[in-house]
C-alpha atoms as a PDB file:
ATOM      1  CA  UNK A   1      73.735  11.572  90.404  1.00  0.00           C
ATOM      2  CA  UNK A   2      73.179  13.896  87.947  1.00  0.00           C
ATOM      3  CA  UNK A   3      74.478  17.618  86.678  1.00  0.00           C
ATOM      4  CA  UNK A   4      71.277  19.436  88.379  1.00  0.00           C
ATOM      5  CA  UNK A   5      70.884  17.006  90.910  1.00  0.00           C
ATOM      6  CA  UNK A   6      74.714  17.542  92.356  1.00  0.00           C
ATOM      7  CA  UNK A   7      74.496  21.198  92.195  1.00  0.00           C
ATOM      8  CA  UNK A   8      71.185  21.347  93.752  1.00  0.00           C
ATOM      9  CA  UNK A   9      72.553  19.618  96.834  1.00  0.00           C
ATOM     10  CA  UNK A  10      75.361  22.192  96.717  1.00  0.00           C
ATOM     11  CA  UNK A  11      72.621  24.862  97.284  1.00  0.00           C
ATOM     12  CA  UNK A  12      71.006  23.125 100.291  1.00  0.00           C
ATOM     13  CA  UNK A  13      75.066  23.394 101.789  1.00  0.00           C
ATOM     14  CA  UNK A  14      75.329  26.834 101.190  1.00  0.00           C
ATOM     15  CA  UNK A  15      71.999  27.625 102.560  1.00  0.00           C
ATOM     16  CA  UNK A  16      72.808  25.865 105.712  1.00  0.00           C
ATOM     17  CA  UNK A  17      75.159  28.102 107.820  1.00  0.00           C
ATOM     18  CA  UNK A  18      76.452  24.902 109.677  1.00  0.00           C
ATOM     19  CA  UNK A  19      77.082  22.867 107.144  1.00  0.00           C
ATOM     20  CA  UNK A  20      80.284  21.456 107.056  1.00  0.00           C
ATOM     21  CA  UNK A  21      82.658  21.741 104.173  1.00  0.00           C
ATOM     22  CA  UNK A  22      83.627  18.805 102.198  1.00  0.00           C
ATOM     23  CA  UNK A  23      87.612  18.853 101.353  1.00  0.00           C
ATOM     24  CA  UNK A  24      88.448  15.223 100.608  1.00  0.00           C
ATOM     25  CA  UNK A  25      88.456  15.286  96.791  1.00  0.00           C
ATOM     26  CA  UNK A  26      88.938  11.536  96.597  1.00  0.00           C
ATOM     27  CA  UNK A  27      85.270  11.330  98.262  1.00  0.00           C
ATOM     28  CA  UNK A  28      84.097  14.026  95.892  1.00  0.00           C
ATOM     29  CA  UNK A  29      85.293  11.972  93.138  1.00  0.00           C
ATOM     30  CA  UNK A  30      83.234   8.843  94.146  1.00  0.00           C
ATOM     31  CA  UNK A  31      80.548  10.845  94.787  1.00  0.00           C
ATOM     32  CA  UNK A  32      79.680  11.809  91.362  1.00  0.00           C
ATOM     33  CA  UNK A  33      82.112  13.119  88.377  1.00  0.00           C
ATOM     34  CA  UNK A  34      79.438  16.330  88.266  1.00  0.00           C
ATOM     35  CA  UNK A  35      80.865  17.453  91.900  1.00  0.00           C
ATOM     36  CA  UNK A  36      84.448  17.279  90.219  1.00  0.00           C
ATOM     37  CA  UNK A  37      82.677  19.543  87.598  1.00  0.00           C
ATOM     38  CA  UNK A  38      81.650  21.907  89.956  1.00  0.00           C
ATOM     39  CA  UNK A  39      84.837  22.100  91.951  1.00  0.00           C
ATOM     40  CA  UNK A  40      86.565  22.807  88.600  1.00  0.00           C
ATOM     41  CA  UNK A  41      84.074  25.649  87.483  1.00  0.00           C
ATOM     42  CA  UNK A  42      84.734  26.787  90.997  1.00  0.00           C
ATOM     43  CA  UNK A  43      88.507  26.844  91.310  1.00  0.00           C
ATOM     44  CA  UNK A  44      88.542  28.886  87.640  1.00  0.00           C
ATOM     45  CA  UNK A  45      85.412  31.692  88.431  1.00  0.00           C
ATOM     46  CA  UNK A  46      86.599  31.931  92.331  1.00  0.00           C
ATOM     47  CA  UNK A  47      89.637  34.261  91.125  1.00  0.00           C
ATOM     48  CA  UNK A  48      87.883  36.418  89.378  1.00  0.00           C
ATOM     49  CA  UNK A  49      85.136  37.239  91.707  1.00  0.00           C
ATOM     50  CA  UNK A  50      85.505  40.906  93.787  1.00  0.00           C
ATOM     51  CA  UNK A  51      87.067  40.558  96.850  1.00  0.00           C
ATOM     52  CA  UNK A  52      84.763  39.738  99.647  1.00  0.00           C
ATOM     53  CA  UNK A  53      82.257  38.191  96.929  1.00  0.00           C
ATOM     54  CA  UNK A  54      81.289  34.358  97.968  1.00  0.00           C
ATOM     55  CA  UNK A  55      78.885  31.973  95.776  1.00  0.00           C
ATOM     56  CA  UNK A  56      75.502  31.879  97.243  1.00  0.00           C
ATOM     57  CA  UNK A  57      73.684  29.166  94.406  1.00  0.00           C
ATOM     58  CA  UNK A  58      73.432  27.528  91.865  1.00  0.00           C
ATOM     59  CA  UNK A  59      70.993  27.323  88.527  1.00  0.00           C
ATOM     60  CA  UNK A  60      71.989  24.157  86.596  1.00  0.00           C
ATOM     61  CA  UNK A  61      70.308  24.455  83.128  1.00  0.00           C
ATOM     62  CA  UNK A  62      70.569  21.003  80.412  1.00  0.00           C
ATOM     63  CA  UNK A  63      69.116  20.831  77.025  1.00  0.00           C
ATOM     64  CA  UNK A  64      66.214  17.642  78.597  1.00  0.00           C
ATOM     65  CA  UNK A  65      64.396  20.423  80.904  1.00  0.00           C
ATOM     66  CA  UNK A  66      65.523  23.728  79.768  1.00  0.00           C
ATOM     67  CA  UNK A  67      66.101  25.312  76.571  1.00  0.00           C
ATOM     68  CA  UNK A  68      67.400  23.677  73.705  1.00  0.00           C
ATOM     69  CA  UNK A  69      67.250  25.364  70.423  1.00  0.00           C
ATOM     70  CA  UNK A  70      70.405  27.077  70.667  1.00  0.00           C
ATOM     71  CA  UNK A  71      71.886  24.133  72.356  1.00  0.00           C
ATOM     72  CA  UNK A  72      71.779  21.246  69.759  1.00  0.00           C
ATOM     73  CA  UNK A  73      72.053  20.392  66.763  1.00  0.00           C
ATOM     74  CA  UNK A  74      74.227  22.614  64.441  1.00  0.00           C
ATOM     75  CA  UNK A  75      74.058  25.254  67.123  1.00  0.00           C
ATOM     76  CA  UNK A  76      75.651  23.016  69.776  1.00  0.00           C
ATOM     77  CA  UNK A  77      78.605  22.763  67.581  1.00  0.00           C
ATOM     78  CA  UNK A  78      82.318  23.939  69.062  1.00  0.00           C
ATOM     79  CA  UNK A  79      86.044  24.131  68.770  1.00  0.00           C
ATOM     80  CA  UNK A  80      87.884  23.239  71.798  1.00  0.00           C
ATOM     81  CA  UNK A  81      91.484  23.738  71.795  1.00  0.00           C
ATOM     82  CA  UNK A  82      92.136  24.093  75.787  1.00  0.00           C
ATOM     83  CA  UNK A  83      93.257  21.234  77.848  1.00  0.00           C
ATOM     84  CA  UNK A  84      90.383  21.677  80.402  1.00  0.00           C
ATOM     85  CA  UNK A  85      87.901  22.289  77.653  1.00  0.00           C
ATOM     86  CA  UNK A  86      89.145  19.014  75.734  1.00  0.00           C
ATOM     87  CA  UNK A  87      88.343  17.296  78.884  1.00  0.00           C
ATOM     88  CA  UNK A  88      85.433  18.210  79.392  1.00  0.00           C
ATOM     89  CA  UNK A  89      83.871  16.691  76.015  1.00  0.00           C
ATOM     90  CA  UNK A  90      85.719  13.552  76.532  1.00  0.00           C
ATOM     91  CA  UNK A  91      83.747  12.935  79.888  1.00  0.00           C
ATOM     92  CA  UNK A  92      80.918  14.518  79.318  1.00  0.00           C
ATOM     93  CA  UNK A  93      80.194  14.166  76.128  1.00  0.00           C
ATOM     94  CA  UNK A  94      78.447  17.544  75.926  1.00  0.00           C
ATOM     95  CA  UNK A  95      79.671  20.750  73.975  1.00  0.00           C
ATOM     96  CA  UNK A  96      77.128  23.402  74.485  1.00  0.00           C
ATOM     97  CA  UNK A  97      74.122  21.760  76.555  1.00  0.00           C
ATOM     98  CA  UNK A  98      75.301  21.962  80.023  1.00  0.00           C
ATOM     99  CA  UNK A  99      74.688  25.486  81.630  1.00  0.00           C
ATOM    100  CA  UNK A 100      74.279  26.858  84.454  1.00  0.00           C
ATOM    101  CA  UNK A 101      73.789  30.406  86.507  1.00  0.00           C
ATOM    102  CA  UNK A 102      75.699  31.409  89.355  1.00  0.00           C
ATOM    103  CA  UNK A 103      74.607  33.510  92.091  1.00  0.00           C
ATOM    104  CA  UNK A 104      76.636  35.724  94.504  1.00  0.00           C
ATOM    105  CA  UNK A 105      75.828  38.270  96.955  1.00  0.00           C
ATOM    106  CA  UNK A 106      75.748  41.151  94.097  1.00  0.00           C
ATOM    107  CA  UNK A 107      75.257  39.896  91.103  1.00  0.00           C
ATOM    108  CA  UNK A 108      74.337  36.666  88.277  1.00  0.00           C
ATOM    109  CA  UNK A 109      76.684  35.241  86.413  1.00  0.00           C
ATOM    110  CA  UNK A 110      75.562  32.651  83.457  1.00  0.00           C
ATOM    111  CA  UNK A 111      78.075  31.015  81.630  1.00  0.00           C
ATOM    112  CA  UNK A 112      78.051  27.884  78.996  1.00  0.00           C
ATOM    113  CA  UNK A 113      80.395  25.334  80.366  1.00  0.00           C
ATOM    114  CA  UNK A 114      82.371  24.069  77.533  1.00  0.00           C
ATOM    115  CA  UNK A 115      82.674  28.262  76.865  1.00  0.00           C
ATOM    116  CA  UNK A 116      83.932  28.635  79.923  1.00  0.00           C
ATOM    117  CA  UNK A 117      86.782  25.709  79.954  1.00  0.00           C
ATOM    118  CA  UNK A 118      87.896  27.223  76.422  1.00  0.00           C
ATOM    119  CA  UNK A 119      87.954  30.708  76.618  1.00  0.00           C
ATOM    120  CA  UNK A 120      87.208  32.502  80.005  1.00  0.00           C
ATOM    121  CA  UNK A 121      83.645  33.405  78.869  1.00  0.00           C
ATOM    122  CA  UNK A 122      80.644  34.272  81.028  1.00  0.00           C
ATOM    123  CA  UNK A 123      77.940  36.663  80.969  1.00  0.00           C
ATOM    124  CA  UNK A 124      77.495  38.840  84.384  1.00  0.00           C
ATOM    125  CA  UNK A 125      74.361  40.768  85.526  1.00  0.00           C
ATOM    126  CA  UNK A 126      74.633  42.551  88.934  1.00  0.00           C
ATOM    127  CA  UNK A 127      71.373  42.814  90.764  1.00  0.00           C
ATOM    128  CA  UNK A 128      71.165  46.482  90.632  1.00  0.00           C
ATOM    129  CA  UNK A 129      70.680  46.117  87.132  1.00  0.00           C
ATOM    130  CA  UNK A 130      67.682  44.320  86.631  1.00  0.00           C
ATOM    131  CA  UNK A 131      64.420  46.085  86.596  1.00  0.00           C
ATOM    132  CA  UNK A 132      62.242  43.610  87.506  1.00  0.00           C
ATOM    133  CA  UNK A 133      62.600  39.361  86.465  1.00  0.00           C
ATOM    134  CA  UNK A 134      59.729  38.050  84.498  1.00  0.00           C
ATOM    135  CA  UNK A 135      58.172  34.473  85.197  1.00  0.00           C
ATOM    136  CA  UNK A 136      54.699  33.046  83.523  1.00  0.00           C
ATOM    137  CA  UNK A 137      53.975  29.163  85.072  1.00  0.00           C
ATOM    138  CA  UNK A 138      52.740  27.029  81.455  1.00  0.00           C
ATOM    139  CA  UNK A 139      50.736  23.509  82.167  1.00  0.00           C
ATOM    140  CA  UNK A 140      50.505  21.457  79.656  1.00  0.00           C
ATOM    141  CA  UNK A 141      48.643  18.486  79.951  1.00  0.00           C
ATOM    142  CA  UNK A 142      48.960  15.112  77.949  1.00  0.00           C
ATOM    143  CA  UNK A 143      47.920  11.319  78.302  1.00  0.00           C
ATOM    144  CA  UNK A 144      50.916   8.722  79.115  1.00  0.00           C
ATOM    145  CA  UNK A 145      51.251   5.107  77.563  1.00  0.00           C
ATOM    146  CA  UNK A 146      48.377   4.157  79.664  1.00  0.00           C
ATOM    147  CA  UNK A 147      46.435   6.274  78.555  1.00  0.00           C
ATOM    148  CA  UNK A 148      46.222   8.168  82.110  1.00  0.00           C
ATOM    149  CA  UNK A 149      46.249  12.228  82.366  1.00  0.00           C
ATOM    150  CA  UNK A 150      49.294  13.641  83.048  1.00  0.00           C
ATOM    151  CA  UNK A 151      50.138  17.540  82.949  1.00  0.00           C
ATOM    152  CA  UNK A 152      54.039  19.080  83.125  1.00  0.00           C
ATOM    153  CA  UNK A 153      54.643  22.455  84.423  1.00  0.00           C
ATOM    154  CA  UNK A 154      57.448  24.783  82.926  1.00  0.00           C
ATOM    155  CA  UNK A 155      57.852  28.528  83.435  1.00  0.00           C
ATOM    156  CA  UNK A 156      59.253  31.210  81.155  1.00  0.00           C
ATOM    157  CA  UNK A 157      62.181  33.357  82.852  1.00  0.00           C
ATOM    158  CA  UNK A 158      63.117  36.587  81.367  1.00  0.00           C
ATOM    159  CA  UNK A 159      65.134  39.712  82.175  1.00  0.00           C
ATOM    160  CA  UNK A 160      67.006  42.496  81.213  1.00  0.00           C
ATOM    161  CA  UNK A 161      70.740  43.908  82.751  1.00  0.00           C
ATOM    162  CA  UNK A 162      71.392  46.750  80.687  1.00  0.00           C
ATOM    163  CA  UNK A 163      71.729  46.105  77.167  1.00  0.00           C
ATOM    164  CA  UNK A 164      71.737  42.394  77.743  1.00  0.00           C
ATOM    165  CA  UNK A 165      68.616  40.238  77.267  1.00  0.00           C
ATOM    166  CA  UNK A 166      68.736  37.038  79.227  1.00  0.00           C
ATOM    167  CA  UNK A 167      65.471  34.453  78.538  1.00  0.00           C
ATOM    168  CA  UNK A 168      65.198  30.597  79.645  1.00  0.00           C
ATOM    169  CA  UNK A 169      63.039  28.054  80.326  1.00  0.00           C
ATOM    170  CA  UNK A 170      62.790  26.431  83.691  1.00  0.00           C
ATOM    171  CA  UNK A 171      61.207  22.897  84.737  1.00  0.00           C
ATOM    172  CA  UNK A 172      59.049  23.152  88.149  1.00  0.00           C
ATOM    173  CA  UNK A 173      62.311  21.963  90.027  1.00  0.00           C
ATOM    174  CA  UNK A 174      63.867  24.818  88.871  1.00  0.00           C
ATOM    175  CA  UNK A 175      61.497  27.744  89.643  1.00  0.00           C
ATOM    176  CA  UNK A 176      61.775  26.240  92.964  1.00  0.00           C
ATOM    177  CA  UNK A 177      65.369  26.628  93.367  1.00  0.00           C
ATOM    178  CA  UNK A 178      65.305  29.880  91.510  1.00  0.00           C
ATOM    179  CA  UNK A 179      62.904  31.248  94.465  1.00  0.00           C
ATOM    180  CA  UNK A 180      64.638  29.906  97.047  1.00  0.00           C
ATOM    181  CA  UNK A 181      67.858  31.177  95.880  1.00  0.00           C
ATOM    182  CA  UNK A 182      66.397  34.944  94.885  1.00  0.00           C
ATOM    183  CA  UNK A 183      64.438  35.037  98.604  1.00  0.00           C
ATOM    184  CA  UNK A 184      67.911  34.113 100.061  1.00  0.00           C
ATOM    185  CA  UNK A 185      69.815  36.887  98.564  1.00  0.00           C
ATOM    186  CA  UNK A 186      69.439  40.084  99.824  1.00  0.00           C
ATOM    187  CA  UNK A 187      70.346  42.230  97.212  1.00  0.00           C
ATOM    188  CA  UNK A 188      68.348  39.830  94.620  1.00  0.00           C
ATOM    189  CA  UNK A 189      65.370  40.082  96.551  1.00  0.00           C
ATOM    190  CA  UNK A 190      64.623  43.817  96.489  1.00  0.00           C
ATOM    191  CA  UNK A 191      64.216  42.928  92.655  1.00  0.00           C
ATOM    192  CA  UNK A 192      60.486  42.911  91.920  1.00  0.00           C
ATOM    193  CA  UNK A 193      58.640  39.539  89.799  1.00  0.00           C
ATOM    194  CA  UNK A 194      56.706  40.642  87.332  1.00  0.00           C
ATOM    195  CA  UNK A 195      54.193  39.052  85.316  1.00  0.00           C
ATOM    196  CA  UNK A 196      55.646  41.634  82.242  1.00  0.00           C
ATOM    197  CA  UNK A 197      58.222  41.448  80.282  1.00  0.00           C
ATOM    198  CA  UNK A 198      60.494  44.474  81.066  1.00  0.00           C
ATOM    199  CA  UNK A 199      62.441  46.424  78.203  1.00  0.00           C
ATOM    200  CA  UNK A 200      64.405  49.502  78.200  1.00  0.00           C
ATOM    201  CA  UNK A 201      62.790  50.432  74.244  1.00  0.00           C
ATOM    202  CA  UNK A 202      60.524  49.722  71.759  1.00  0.00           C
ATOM    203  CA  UNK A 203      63.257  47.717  70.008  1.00  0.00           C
ATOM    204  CA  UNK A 204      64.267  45.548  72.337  1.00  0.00           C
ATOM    205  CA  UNK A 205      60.541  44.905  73.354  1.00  0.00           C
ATOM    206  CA  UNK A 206      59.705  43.648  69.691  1.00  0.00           C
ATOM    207  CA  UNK A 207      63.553  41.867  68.589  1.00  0.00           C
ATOM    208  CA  UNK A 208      64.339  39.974  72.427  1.00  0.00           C
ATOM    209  CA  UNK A 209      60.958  38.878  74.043  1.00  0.00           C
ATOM    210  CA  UNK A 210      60.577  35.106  74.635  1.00  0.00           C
ATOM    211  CA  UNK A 211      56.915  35.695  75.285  1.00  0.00           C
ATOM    212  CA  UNK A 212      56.185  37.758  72.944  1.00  0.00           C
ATOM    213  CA  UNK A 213      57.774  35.061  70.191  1.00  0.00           C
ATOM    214  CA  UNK A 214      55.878  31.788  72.318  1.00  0.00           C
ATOM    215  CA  UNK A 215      52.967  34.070  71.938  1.00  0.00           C
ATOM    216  CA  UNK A 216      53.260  34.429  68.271  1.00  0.00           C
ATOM    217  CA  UNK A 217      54.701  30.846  67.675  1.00  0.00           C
ATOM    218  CA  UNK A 218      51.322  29.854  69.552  1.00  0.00           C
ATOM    219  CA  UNK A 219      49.670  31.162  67.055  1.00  0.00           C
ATOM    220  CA  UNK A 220      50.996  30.699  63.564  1.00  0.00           C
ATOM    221  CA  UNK A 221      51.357  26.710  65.059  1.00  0.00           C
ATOM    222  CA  UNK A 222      47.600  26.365  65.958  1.00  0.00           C
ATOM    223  CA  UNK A 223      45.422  28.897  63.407  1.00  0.00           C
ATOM    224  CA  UNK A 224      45.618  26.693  60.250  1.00  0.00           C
ATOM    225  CA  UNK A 225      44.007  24.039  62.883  1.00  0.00           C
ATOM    226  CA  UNK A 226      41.627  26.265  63.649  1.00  0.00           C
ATOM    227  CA  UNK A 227      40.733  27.345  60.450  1.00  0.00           C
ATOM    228  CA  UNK A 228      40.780  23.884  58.906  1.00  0.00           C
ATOM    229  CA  UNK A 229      38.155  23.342  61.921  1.00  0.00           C
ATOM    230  CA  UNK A 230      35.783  25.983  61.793  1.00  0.00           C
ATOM    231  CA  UNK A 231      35.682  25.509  57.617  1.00  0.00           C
ATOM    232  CA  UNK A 232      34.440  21.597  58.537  1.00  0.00           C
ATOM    233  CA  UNK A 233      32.459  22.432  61.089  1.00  0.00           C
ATOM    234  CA  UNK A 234      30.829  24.948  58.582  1.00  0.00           C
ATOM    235  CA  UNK A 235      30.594  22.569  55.777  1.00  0.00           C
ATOM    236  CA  UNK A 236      28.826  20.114  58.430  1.00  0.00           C
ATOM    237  CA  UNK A 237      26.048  22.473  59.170  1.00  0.00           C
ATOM    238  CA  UNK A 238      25.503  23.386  55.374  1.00  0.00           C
ATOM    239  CA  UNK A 239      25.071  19.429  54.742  1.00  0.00           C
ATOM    240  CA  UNK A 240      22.938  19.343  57.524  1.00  0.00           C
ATOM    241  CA  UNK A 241      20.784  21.963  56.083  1.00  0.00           C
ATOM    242  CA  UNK A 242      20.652  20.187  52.352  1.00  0.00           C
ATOM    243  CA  UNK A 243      22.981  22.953  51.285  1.00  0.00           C
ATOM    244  CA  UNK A 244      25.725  22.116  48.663  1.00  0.00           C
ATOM    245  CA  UNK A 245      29.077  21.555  50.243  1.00  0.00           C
ATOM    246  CA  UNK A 246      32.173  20.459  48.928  1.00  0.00           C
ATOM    247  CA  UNK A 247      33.538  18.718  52.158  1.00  0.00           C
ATOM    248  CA  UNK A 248      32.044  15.413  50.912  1.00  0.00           C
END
């Protein structure tokens, strides 16, 4: 059992009000290292919630099915110099892939694990905050080894919480859990999805907009193609024609 797949079971307790709660931390354990993660995430961010302010979901995010540029690589390099953080690299052999976004009854709060464990960091957007949350569903289809049609489904997530910009990508799993989690919450669901991006300026519009830079990336990947493909279909006319070409 997995990361996402122990915290998504975590949701399905918390969204059942008569669920029982699971105390025996030598089951945990055998039940998957993850839950041990989770418990340990928990006993550190439980403290410095507001009083009255319970966990309502969770948003697992990994490097496989989410975002991943600022994740590996060079960027995914750290320094840990905290006991818990230390331990956390030697069993999970992760520095800065492992995410995840944590939902209470007021307000988001996204933090990168190994950050976390080493220095108390997390990022937190109350509800009231956010304008409006951005999604856009992508397909993109491919054929497997057998040659058979397959298509994957991801979805862009964007919004902003004052001055902070907060984009990711989501499998279809995900999305799911996102939605059940937002529909849940009632504070979280008087805030509007919107098939726009949402920015407080001009600025931010243009520097911190995931769609706008797929958009663009879109582009500037597939226009030489397209170039390079009208030219030879150009060239193929012309030599149809008798006309001089230099294509052959």
């Amino acid at each position: 059992m997995g990361f996402k797949e122990v915290l998504f079971k975590e949701n399905k307790r918390l969204a059942a009000a008569d669920s029982a709660k699971i105390t025996d931390t030598a089951t945990l354990y055998h039940r998957s290292k993850y839950y041990i993660l989770m418990k340990e995430i928990e006993k550190l961010i439980l403290p410095q919630l507001e009083q009255g302010e319970t966990i309502q979901g969770y948003l697992p995010l990994t490097v496989s099915d989410n975002t991943g540029v600022m994740n590996t690589g060079y960027n995914a390099q750290t320094y840990v110099t905290t006991e818990k953080a230390r331990w956390y690299v030697d069993q999970f052999k992760d520095t800065r892939g492992n995410r995840v976004m944590i939902f209470t009854e007021t307000r988001i709060i996204f933090m990168v694990i190994v950050e976390f464990f080493e220095e108390n960091r997390y990022f937190s957007y109350a509800y009231d905050s956010i304008h409006s949350i951005f999604t856009k569903k992508h397909r993109r289809r491919y054929f497997d080894e057998h040659l058979k049609r397959q298509s994957h489904i991801w979805y862009l997530l964007d919004f902003q919480s004052g001055n902070h910009v907060f984009d990711e990508t989501l499998a279809q799993k995900d999305y799911e859990t996102l939605k059940e989690i937002w529909q849940r919450i009632p504070a979280m669901a008087r805030i509007p999805e919107s098939n726009r991006v949402y920015r407080r300026n001009l600025f931010d519009h243009i520097a911190s907009n995931g769609k706008l830079a797929f958009n663009v990336g879109f582009w500037l990947f597939n226009l030489p193609f397209a170039v390079f493909l009208i030219w030879v279909i150009w060239n193929l006319i012309r030599y149809a024609l008798g006309a001089p070409t230099t294509i052959f």
